[in-house]
N, C-alpha and C. Protein backbone atom coordinates (compact mmCIF):
# COMPACT_ATOMS: atom_id res chain seq x y z
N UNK A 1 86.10 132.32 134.86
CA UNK A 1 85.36 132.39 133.62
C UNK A 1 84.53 131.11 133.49
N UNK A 2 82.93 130.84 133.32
CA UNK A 2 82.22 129.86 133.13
C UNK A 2 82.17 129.42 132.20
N UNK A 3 82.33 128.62 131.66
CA UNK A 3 82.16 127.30 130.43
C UNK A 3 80.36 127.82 130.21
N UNK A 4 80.29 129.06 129.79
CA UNK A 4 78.70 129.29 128.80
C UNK A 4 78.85 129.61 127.30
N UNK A 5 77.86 128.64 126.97
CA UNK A 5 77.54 128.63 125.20
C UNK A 5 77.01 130.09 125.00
N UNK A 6 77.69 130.54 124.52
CA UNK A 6 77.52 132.17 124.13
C UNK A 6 77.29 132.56 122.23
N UNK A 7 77.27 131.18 121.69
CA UNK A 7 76.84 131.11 120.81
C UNK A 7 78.04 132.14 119.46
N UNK A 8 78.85 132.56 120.41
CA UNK A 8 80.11 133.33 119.28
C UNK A 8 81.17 132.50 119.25
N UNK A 9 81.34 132.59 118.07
CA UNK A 9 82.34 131.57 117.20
C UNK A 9 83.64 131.98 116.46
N UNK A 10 84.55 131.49 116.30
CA UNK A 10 85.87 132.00 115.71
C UNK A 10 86.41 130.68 114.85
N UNK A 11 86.93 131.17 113.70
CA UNK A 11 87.88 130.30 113.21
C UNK A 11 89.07 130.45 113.64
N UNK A 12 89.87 129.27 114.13
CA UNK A 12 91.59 129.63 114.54
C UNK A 12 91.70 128.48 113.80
N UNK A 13 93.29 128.86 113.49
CA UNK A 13 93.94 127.83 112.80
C UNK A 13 95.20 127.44 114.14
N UNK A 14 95.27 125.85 114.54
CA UNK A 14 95.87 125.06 115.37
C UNK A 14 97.07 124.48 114.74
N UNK A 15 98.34 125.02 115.48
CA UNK A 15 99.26 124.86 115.19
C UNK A 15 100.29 124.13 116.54
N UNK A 16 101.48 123.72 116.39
CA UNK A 16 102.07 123.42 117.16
C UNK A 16 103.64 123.63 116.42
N UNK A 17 104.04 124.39 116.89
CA UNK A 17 105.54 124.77 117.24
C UNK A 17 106.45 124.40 117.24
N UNK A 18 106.57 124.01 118.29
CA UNK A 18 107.42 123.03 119.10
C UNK A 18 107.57 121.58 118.34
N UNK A 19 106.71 120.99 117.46
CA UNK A 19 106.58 119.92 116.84
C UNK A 19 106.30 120.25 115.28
N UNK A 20 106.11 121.21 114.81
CA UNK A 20 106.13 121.27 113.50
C UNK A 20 104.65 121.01 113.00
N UNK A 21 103.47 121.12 114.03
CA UNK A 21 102.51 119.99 113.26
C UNK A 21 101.50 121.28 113.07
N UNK A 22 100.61 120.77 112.19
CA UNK A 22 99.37 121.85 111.77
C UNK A 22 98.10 121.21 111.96
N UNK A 23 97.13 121.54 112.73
CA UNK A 23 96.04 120.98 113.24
C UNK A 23 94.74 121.67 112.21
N UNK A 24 95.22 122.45 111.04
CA UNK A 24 94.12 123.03 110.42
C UNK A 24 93.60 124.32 111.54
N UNK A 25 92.30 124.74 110.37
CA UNK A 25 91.44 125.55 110.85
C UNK A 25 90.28 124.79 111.61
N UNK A 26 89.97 125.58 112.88
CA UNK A 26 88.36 124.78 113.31
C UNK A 26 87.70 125.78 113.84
N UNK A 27 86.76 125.92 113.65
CA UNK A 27 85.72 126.82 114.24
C UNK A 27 85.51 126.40 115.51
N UNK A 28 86.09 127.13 116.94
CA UNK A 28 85.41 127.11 117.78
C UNK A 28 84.46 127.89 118.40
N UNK A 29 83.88 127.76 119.97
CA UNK A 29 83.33 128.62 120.45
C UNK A 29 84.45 129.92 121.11
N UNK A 30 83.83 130.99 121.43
CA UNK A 30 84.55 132.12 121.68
C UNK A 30 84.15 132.43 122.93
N UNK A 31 84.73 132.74 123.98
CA UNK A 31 84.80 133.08 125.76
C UNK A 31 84.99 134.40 125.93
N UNK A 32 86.03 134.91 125.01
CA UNK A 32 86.12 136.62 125.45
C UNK A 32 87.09 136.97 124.41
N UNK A 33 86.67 138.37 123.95
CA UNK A 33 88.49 139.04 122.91
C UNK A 33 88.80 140.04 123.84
N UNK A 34 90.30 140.30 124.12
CA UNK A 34 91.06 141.00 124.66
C UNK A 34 92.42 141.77 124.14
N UNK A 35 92.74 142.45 124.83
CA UNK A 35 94.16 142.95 124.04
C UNK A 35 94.92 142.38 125.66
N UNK A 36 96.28 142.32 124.77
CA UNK A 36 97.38 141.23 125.93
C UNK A 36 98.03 142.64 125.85
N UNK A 37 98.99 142.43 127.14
CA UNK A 37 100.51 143.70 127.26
C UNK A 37 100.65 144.53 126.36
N UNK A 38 100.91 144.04 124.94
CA UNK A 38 101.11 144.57 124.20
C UNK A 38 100.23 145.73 123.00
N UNK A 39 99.23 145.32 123.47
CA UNK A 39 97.99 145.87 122.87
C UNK A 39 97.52 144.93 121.55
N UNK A 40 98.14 143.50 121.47
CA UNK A 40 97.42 142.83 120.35
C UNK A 40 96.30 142.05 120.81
N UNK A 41 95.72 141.40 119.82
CA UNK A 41 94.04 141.03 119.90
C UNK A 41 94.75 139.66 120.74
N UNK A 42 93.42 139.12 121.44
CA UNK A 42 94.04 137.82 121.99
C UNK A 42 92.41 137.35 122.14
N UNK A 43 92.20 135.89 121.99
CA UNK A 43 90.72 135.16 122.15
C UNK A 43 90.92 133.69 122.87
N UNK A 44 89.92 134.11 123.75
CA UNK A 44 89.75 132.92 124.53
C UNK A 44 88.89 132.20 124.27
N UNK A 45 89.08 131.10 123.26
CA UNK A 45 88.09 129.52 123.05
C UNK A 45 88.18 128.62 123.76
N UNK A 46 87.39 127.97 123.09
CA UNK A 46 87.10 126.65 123.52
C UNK A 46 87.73 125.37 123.06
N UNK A 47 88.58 124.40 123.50
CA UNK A 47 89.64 123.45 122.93
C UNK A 47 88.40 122.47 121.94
N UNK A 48 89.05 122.55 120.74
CA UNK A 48 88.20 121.44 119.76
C UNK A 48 88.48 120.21 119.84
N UNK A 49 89.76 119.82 120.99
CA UNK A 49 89.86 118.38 120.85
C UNK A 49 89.41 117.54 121.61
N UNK A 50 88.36 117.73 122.01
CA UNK A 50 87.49 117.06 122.93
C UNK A 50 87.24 116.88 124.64
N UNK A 51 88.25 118.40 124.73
CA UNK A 51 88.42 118.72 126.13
C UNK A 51 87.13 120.15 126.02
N UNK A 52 86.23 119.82 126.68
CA UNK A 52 85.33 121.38 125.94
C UNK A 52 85.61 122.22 127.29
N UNK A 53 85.82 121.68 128.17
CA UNK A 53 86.37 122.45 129.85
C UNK A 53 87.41 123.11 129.76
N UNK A 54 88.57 123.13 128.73
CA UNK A 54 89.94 123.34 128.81
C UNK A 54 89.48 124.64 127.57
N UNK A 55 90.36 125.77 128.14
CA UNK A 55 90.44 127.36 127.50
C UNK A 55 91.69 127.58 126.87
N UNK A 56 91.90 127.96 125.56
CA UNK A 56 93.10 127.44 124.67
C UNK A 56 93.22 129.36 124.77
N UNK A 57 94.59 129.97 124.16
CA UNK A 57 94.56 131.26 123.80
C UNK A 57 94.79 131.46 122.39
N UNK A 58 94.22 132.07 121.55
CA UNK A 58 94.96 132.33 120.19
C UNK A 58 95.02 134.36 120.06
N UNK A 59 96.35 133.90 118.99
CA UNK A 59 96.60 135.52 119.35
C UNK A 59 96.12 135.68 117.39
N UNK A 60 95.62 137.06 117.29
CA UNK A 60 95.46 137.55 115.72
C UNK A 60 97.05 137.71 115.07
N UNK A 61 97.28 137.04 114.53
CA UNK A 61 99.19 136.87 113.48
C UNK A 61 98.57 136.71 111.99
N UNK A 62 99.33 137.74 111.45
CA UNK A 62 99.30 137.96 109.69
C UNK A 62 97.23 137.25 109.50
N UNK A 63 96.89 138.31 109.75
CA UNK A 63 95.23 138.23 109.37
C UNK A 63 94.69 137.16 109.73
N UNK A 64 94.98 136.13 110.40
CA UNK A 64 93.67 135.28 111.15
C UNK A 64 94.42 134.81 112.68
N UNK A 65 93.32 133.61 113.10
CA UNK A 65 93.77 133.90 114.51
C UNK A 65 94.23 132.55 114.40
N UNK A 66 95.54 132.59 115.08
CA UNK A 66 95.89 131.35 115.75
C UNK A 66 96.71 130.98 116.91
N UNK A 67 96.18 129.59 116.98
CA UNK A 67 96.63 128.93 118.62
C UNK A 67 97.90 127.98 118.33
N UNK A 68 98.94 128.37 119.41
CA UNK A 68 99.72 127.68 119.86
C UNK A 68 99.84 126.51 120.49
N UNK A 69 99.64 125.50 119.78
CA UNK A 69 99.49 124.45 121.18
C UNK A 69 100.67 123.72 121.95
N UNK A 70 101.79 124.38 121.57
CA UNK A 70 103.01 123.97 122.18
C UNK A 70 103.39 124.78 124.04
């Protein structure tokens, strides 16, 4: 998958798990929507923390999308 500005955007809200922590909502860029195994939505962005090379996953949970970063 190429690192292209495709100009589609998503809000996810960044969370971490494993640590309890909440990174907020950020609008990133958007790479592709898919359905995983299970048939739920899944989106491939772009990391907002200053890695723009690195592809984060967020899955759609209780009406918006969010990423795991644990």
């Amino acid at each position: 998958m190429a690192n292209i500005v495709s100009g589609d955007t998503l809000d996810v809200h960044f969370v971490n798990r494993g640590f309890g922590t909440d990174e907020g909502i950020k609008t990133v860029q958007l790479f592709e929507l898919l359905l995983n195994d299970n048939q739920t939505p899944q989106a491939i962005v772009c990391s907002p923390f200053g890695l723009q090379m690195d592809k984060l996953t967020a899955e759609f949970e209780n009406n918006q999308w969010v990423c795991d970063l644990d």
